[in-house]
N, C-alpha and C. Protein backbone atom coordinates (compact mmCIF):
# COMPACT_ATOMS: atom_id res chain seq x y z
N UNK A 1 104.03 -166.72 -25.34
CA UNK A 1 104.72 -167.11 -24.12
C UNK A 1 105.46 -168.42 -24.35
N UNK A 2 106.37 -169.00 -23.53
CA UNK A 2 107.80 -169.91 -23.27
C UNK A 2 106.47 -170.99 -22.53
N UNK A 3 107.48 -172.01 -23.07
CA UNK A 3 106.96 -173.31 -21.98
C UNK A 3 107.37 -173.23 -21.00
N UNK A 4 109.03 -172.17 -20.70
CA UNK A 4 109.43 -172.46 -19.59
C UNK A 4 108.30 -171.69 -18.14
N UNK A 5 108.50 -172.56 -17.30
CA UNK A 5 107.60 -171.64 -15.91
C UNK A 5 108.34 -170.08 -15.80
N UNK A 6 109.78 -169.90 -15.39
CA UNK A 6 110.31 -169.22 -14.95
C UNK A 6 110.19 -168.46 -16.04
N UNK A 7 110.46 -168.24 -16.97
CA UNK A 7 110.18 -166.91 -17.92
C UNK A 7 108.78 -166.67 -17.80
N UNK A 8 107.72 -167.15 -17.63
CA UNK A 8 106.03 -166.76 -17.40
C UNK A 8 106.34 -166.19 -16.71
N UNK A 9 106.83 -166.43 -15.26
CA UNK A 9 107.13 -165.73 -14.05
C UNK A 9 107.29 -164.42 -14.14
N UNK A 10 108.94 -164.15 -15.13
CA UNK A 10 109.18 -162.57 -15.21
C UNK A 10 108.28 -161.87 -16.21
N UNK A 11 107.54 -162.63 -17.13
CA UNK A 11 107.07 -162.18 -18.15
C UNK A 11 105.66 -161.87 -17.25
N UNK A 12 105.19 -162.22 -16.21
CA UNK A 12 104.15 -161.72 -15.30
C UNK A 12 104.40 -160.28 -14.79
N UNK A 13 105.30 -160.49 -14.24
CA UNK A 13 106.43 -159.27 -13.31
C UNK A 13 106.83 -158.18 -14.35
N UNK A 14 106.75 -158.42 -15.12
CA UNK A 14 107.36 -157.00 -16.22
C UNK A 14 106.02 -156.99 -16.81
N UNK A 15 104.93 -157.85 -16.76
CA UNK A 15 103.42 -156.88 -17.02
C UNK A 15 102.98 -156.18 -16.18
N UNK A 16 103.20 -156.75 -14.72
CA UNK A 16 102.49 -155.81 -13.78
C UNK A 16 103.39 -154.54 -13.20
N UNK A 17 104.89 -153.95 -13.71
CA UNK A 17 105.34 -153.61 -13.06
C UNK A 17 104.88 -152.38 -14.47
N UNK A 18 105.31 -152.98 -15.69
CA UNK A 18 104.70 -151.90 -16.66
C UNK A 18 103.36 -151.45 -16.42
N UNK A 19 102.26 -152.06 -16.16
CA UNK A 19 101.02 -151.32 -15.92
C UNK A 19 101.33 -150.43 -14.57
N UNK A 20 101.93 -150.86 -13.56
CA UNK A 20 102.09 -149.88 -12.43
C UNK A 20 102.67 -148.56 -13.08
N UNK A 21 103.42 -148.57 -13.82
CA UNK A 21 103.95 -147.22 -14.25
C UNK A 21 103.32 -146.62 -15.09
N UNK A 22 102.50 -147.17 -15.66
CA UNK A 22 101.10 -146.67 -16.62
C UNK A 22 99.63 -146.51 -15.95
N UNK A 23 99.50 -146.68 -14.50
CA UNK A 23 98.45 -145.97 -13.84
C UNK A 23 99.27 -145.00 -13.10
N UNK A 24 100.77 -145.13 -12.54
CA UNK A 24 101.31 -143.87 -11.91
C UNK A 24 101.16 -142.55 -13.06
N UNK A 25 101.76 -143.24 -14.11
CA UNK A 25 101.46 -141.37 -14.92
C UNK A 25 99.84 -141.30 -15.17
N UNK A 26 99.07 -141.95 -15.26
CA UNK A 26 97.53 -141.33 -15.46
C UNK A 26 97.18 -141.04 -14.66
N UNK A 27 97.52 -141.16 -13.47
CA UNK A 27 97.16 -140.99 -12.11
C UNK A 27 98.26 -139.48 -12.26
N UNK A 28 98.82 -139.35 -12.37
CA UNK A 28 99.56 -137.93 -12.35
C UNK A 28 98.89 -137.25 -13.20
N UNK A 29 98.26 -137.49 -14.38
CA UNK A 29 98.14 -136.61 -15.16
C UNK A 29 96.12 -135.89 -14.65
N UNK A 30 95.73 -136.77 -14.44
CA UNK A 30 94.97 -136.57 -13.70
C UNK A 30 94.74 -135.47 -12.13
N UNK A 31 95.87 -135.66 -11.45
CA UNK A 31 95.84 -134.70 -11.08
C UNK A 31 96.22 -133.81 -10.87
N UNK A 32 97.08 -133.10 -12.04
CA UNK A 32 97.98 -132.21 -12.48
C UNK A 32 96.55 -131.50 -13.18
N UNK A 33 95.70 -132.16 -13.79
CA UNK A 33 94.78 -131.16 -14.55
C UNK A 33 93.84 -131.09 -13.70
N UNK A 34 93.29 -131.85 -12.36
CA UNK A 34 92.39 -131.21 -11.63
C UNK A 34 93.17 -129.92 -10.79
N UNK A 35 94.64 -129.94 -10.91
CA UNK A 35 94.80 -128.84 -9.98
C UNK A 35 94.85 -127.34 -10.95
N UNK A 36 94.80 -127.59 -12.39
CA UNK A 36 95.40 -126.27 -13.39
C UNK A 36 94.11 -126.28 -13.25
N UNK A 37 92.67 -126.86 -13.37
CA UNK A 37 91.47 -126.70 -13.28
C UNK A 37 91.16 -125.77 -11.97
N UNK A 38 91.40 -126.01 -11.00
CA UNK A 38 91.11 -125.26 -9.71
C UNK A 38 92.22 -124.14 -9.41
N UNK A 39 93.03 -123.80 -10.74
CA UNK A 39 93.82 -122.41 -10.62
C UNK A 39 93.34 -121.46 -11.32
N UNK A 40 92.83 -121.82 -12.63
CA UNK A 40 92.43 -121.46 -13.27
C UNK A 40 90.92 -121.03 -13.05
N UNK A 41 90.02 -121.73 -11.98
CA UNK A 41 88.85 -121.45 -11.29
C UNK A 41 87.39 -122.15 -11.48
N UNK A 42 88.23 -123.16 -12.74
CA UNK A 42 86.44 -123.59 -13.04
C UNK A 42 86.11 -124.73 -11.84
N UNK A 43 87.16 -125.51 -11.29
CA UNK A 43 86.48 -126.01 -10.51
C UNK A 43 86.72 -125.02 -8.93
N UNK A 44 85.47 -125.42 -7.79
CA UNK A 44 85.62 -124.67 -6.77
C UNK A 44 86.59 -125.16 -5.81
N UNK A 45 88.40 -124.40 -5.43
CA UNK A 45 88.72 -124.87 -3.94
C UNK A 45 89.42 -123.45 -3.16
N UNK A 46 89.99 -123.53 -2.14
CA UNK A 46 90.53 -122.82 -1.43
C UNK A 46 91.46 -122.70 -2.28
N UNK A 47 92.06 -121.43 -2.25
CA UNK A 47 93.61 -120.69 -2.78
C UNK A 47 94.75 -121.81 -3.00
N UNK A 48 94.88 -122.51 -1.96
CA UNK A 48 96.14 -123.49 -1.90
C UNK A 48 96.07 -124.95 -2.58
N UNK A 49 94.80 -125.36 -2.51
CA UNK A 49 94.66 -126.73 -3.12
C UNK A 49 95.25 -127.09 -4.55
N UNK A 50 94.92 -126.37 -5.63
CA UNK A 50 94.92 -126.20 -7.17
C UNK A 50 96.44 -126.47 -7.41
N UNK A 51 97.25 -125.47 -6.70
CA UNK A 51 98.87 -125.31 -7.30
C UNK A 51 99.31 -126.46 -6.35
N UNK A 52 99.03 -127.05 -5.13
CA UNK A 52 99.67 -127.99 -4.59
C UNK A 52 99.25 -129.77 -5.67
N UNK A 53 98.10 -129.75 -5.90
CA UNK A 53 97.75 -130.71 -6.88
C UNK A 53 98.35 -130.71 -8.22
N UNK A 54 98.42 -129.57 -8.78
CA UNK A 54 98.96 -129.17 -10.41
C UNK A 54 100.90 -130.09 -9.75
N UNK A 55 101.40 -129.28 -8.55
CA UNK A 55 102.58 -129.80 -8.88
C UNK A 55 102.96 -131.15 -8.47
N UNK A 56 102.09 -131.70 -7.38
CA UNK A 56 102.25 -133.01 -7.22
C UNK A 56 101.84 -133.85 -7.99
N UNK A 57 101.14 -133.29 -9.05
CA UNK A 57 100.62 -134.20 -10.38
C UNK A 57 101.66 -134.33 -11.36
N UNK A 58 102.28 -133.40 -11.53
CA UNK A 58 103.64 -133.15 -12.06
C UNK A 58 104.77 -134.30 -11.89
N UNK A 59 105.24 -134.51 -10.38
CA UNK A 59 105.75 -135.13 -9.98
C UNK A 59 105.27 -136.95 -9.51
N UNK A 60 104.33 -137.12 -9.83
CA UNK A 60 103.60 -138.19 -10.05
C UNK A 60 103.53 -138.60 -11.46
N UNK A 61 103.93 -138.12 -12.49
CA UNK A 61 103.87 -138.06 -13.55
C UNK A 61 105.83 -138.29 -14.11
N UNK A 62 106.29 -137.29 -13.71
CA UNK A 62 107.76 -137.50 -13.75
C UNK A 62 108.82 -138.59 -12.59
N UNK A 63 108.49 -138.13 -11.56
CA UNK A 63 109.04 -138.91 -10.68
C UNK A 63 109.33 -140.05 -9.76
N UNK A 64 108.04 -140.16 -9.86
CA UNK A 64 107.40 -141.48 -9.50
C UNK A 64 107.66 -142.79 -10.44
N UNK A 65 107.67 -142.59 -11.23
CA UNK A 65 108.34 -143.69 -12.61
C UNK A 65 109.61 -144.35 -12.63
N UNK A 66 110.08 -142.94 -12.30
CA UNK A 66 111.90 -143.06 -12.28
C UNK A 66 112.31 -143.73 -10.95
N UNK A 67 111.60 -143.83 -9.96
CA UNK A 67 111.95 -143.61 -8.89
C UNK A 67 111.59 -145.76 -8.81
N UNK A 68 110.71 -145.67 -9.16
CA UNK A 68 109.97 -146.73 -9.08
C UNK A 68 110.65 -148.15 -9.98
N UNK A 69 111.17 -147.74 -11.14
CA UNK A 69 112.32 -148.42 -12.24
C UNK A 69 113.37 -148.51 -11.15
N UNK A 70 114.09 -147.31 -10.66
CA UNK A 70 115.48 -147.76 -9.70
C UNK A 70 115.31 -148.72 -8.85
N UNK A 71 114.00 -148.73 -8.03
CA UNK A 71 113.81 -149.91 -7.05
C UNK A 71 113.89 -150.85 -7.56
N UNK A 72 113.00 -151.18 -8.73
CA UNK A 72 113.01 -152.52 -9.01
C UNK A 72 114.33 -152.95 -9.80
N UNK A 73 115.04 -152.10 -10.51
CA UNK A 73 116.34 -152.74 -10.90
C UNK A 73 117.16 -152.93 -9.94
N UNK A 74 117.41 -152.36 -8.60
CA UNK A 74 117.77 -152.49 -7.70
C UNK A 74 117.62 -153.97 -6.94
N UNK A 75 116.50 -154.52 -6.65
CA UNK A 75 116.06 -155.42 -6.58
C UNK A 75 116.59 -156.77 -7.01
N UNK A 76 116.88 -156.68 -8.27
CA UNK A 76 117.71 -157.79 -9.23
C UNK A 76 119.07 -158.11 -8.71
N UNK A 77 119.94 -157.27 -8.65
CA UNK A 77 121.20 -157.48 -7.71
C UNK A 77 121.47 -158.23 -6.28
């Protein structure tokens, strides 16, 4: 790290914004496989749960990232 304050600053802000996007995809991936798990049957749910989890895990995994980078570059301007 810089002596300067203000680079600590962003150099704070681009650690925590990188770990946010590195629990959003584990957090997707996570539940993308509890839902192929409950399609597939080993775990127990109703008909609808499994494929609504598999694809919002999906999209927690893909979209959420992207979505989440635009804000914050957005932000800078």
């Amino acid at each position: 790290m810089s002596d300067n304050p203000q680079s600590e600053a962003e150099e704070a802000v681009a650690a925590r914004r990188y770990w946010t996007l590195q629990l959003a995809r584990l957090a997707g991936i996570f539940t993308a496989f509890a839902g192929a798990m409950m399609i597939v049957g080993r775990w127990a749910s109703d008909g609808l749960l499994g494929p609504v989890l598999f694809i919002g895990g999906a999209l927690l995994f893909f979209a959420v990232p992207i979505l989440l980078a635009k804000k914050w570059k957005s932000e800078k301007r």
